[in-house]
Protein backbone atom coordinates (compact mmCIF):
# COMPACT_ATOMS: atom_id res chain seq x y z
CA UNK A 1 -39.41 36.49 52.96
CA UNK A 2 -39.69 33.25 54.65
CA UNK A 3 -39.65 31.09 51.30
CA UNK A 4 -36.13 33.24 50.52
CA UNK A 5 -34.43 32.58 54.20
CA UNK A 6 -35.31 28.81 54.20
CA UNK A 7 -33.77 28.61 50.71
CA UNK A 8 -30.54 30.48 51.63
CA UNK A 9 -30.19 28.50 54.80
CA UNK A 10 -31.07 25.25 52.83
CA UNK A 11 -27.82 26.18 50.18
CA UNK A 12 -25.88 27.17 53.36
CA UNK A 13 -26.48 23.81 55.30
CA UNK A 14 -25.93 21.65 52.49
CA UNK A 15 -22.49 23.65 51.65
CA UNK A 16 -24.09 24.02 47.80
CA UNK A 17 -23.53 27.78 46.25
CA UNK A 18 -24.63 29.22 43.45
CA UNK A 19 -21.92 29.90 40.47
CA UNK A 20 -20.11 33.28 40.95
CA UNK A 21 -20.46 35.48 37.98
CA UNK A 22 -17.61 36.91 36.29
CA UNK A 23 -16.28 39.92 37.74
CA UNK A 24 -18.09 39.53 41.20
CA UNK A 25 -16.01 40.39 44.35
CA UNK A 26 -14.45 37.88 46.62
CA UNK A 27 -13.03 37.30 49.95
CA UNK A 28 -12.09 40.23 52.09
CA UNK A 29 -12.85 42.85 49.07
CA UNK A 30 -16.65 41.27 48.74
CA UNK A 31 -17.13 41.25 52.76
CA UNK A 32 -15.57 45.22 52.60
CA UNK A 33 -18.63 46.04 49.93
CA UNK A 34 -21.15 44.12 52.01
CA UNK A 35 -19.89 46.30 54.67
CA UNK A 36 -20.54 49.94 53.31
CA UNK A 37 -24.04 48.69 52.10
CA UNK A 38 -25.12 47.30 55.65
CA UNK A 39 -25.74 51.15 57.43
CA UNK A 40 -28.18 51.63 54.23
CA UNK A 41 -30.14 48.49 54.40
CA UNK A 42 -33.45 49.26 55.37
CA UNK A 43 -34.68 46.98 58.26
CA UNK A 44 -36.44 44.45 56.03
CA UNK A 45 -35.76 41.12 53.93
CA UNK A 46 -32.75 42.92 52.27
CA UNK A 47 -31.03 43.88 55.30
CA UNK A 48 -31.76 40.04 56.69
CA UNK A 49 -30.00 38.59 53.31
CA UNK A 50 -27.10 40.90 53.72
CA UNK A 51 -26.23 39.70 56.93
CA UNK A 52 -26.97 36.17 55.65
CA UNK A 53 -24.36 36.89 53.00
CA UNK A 54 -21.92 38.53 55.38
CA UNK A 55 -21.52 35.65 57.41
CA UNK A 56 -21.45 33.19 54.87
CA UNK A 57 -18.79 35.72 53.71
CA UNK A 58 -16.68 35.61 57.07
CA UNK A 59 -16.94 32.32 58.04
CA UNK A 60 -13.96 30.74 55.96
CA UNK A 61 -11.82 34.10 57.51
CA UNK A 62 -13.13 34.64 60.70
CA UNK A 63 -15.52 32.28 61.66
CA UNK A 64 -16.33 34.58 65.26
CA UNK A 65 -17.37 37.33 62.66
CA UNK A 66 -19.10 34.93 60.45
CA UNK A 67 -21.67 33.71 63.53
CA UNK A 68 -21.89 37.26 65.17
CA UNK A 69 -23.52 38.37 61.27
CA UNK A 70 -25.14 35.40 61.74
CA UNK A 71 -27.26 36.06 64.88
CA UNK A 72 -27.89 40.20 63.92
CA UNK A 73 -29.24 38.53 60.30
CA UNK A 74 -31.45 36.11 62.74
CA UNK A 75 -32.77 38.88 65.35
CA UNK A 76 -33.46 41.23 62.27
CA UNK A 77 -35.52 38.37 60.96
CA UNK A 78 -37.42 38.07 63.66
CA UNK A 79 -38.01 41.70 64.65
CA UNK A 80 -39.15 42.36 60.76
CA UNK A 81 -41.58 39.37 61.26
């Protein structure tokens, strides 16, 4: 779980993302799908990733939103830890 945060917040610092694929949601319609998949997420690495996403997601729109994802995806790291 660790190896899989450091690399996400290694692509995140460095502003490098991976290609989209074809087809894959964007702006406020991929942050709406994140959305109705966060009160499933279990609390464990997938939930922590989600949130990662979310505010990497929000950021460009609302950057508030973007850091407030940010710190739940941080506290959910630690309490899973």
């Amino acid at each position: 779980m660790r190896h899989a945060l450091f690399v996400l917040l290694t692509f995140s610092c460095l502003g490098i993302t991976p290609p989209k694929a074809v087809g894959q949601k964007q702006g406020q319609a991929r942050i709406d799908s994140l959305l109705l998949e966060l009160p499933r997420a279990s609390e464990d690495t997938n939930k922590v990733l989600l949130l990662a996403t979310l505010s990497y997601n929000y950021y460009p729109i609302n950057p508030d939103e973007g850091i407030k994802y940010g710190n739940e995806g941080l506290g959910a790291c630690r309490r899973s830890t």
